[in-house]
N, C-alpha and C. Protein backbone atom coordinates (compact mmCIF):
# COMPACT_ATOMS: atom_id res chain seq x y z
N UNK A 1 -207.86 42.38 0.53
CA UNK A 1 -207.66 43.72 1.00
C UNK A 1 -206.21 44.12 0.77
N UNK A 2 -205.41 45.32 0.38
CA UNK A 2 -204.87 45.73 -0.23
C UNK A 2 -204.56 46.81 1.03
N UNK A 3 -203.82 47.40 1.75
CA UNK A 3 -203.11 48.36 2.24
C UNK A 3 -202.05 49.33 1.63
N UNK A 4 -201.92 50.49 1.65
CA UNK A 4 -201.04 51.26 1.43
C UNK A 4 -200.43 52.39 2.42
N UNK A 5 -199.53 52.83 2.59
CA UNK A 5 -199.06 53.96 3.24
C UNK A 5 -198.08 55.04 2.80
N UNK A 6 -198.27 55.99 3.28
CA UNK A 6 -197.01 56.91 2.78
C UNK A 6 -196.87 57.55 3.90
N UNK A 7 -195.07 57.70 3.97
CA UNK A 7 -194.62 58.73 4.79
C UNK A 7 -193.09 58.89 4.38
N UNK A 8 -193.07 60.18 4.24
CA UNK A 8 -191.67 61.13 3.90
C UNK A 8 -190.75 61.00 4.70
N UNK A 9 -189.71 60.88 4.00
CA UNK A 9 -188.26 60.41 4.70
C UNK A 9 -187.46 62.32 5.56
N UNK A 10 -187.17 61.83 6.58
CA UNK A 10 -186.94 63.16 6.82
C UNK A 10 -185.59 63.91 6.17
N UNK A 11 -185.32 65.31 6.56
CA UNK A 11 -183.97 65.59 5.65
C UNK A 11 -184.60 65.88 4.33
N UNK A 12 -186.22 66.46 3.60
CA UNK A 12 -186.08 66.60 2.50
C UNK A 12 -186.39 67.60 2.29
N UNK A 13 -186.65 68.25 1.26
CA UNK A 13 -187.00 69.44 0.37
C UNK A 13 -186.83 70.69 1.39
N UNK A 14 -187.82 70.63 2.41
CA UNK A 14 -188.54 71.61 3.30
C UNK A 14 -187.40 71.66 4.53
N UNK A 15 -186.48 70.98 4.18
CA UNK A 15 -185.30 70.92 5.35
C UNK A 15 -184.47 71.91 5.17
N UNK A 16 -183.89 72.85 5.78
CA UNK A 16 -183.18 73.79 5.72
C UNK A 16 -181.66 73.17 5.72
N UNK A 17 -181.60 72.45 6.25
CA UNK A 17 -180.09 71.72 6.73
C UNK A 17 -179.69 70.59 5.78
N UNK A 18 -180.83 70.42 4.54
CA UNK A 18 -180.51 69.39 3.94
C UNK A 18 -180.68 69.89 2.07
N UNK A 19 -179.64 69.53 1.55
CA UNK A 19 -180.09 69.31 0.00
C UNK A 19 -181.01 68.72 -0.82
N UNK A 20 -181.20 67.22 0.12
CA UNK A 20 -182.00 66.10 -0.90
C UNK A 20 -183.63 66.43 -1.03
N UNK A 21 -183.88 66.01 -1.88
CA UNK A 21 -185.36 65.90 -2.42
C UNK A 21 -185.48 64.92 -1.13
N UNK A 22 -187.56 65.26 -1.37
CA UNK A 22 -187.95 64.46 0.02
C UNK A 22 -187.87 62.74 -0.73
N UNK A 23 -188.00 62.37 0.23
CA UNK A 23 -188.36 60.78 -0.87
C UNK A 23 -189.45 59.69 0.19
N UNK A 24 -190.28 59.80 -0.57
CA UNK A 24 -191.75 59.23 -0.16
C UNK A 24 -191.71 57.56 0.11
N UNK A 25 -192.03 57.21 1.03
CA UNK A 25 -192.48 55.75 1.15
C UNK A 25 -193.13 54.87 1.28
N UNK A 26 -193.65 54.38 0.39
CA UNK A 26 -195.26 53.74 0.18
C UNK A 26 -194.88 52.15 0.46
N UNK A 27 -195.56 52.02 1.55
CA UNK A 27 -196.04 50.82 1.87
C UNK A 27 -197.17 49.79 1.21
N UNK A 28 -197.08 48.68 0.06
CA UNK A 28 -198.00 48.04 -0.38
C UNK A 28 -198.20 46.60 0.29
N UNK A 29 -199.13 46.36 1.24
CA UNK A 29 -200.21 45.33 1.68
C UNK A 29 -200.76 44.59 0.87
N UNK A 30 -200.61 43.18 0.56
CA UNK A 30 -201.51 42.87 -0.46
C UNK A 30 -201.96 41.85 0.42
N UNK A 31 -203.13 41.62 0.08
CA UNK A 31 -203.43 39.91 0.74
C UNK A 31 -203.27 38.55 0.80
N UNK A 32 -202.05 39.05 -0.35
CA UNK A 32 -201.63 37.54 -0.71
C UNK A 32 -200.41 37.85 -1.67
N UNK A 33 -199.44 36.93 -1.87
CA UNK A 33 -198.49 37.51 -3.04
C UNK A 33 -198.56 36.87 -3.74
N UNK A 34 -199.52 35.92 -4.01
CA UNK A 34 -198.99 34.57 -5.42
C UNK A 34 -200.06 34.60 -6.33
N UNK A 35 -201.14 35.19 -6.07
CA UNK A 35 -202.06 35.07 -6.87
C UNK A 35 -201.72 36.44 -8.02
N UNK A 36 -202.57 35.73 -9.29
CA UNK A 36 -202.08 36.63 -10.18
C UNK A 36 -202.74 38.15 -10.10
N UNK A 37 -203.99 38.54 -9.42
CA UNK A 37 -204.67 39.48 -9.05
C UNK A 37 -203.36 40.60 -8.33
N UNK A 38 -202.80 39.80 -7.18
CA UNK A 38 -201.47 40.71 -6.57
C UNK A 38 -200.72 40.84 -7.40
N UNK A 39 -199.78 39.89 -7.91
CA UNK A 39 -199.36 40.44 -9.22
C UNK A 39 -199.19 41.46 -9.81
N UNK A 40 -200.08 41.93 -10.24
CA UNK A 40 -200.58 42.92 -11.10
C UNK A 40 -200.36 44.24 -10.39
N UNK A 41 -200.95 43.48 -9.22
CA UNK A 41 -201.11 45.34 -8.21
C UNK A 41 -199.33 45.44 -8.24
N UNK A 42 -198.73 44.49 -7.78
CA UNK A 42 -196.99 44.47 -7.41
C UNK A 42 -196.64 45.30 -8.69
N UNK A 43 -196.74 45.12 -9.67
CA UNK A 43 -195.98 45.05 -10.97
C UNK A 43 -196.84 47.24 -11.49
N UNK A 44 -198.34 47.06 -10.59
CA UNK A 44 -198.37 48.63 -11.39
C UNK A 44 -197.97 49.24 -10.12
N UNK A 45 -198.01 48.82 -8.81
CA UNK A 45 -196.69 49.85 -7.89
C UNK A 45 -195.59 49.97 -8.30
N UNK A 46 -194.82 49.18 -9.09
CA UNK A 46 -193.48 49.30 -9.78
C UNK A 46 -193.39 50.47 -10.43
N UNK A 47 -194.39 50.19 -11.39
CA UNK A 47 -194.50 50.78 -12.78
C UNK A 47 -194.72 52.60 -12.04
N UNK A 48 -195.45 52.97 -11.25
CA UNK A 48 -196.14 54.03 -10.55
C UNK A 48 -194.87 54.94 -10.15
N UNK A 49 -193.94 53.61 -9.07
CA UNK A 49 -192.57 54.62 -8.62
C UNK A 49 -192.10 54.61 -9.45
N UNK A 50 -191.71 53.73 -10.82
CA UNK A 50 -190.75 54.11 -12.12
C UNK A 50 -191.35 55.65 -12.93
N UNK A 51 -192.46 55.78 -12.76
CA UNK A 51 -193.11 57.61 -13.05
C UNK A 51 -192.89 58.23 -12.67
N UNK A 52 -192.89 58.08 -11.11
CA UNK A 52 -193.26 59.64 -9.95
C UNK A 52 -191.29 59.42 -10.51
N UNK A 53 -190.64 58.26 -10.39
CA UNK A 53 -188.99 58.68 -10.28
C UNK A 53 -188.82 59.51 -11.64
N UNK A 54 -189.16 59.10 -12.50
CA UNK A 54 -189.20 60.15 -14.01
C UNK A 54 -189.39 61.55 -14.21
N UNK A 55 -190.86 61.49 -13.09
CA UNK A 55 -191.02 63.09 -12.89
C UNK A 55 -190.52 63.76 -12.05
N UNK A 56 -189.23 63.59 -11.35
CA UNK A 56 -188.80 63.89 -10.22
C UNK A 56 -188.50 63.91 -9.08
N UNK A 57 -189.62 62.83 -8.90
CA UNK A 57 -190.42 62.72 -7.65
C UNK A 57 -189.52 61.26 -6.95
N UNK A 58 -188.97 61.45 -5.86
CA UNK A 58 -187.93 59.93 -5.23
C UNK A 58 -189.48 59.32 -4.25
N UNK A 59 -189.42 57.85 -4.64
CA UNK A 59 -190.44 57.18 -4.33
C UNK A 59 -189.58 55.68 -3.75
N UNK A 60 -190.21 55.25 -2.34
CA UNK A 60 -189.58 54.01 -2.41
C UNK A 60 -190.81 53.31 -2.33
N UNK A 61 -190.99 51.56 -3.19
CA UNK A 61 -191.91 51.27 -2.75
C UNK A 61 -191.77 50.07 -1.81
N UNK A 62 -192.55 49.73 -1.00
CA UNK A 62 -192.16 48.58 0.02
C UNK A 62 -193.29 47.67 -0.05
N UNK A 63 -193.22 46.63 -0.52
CA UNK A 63 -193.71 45.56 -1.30
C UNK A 63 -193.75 44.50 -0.26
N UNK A 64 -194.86 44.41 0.45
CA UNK A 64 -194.51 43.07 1.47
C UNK A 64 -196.09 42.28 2.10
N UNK A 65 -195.90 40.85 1.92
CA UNK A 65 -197.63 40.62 2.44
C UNK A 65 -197.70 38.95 2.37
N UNK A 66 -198.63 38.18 3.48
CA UNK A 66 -198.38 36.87 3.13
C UNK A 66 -198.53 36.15 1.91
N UNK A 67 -197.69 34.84 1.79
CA UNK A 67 -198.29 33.67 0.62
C UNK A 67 -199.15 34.05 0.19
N UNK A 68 -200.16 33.36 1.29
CA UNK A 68 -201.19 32.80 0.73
C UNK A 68 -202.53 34.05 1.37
N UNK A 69 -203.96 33.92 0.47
CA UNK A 69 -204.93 34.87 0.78
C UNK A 69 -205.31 34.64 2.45
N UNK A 70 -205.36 33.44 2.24
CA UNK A 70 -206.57 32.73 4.10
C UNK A 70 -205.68 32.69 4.95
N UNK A 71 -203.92 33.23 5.23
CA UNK A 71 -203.01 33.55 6.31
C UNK A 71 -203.61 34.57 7.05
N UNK A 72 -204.77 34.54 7.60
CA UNK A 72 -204.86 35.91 7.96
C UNK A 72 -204.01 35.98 8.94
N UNK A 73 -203.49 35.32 9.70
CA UNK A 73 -202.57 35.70 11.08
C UNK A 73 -201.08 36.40 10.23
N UNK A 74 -200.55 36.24 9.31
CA UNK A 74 -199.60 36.39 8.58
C UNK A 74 -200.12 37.77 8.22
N UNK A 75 -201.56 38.21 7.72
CA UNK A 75 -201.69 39.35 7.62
C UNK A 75 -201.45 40.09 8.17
N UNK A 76 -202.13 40.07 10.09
CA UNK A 76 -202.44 40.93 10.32
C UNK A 76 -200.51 41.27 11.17
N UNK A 77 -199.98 40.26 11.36
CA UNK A 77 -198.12 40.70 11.56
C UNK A 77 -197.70 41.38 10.78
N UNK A 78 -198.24 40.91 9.35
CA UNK A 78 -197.45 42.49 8.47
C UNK A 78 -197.92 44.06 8.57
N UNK A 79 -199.18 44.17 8.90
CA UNK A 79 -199.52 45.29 8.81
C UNK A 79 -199.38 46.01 10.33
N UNK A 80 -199.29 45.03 11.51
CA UNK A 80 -198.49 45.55 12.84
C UNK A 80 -197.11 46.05 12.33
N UNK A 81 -196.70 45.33 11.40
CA UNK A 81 -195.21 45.41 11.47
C UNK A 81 -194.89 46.93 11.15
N UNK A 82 -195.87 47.32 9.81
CA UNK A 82 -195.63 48.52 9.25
C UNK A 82 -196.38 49.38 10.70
N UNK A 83 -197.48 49.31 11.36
CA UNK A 83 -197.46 50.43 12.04
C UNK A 83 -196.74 50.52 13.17
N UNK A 84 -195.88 49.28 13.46
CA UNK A 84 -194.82 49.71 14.28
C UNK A 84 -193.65 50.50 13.72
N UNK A 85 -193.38 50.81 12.15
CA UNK A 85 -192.25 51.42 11.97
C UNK A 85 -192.68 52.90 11.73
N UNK A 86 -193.82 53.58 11.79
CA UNK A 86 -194.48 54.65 11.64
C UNK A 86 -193.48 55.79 12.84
C-alpha cells in the first residue's frame, strides 16, 4: 500500500501579503523502501516534482516509509506521523 498527500504551504499565490508561488507538499508512503517495486514509485515521484518544478509549479516531495514490507508497526508510525503534521 502506497499513501500520498498534499497540502499547500501557506504564504502562496492567493496570499495577499505574500509574493511566493504556493508550493505543494506531497507526502509518499510506500510500504517498504528496499524493494525494487518502491523504487520505482521513489524515483517516478522524483521525476513528477522535477516536471510540475519545470512547469512552474514548486513541489516538495516527502519520501518516507519502513525497510521492510511485513513492519507493519513501522507502517502504521509513519503514516500517524504524517497525520500528525496535517
Amino acid at each position: 500500500m502506497a499513501v500520498a498527500g498534499c497540502k499547500k504551504q501557506e504564504g502562496g499565490a492567493g496570499d495577499p501579503n505574500s509574493g511566493k508561488a504556493k508550493t505543494y507538499r506531497i507526502a509518499v508512503i510506500p510500504k517498504g523502501t528496499t524493494h525494487i517495486f518502491w523504487k520505482s514509485i521513489h524515483a517516478g515521484a522524483i521525476k513528477a516534482q522535477q516536471e510540475l518544478k519545470a512547469a512552474g509549479i514548486d513541489v516538495e516531495i516527502i519520501w518516507k516509509g519502513p525497510l521492510k514490507e511485513d513492519d507493519r508497526e513501522s507502517q502504521i508510525r509513519v503514516v500517524e506521523d504524517f497525520i500528525t503534521r496535517a
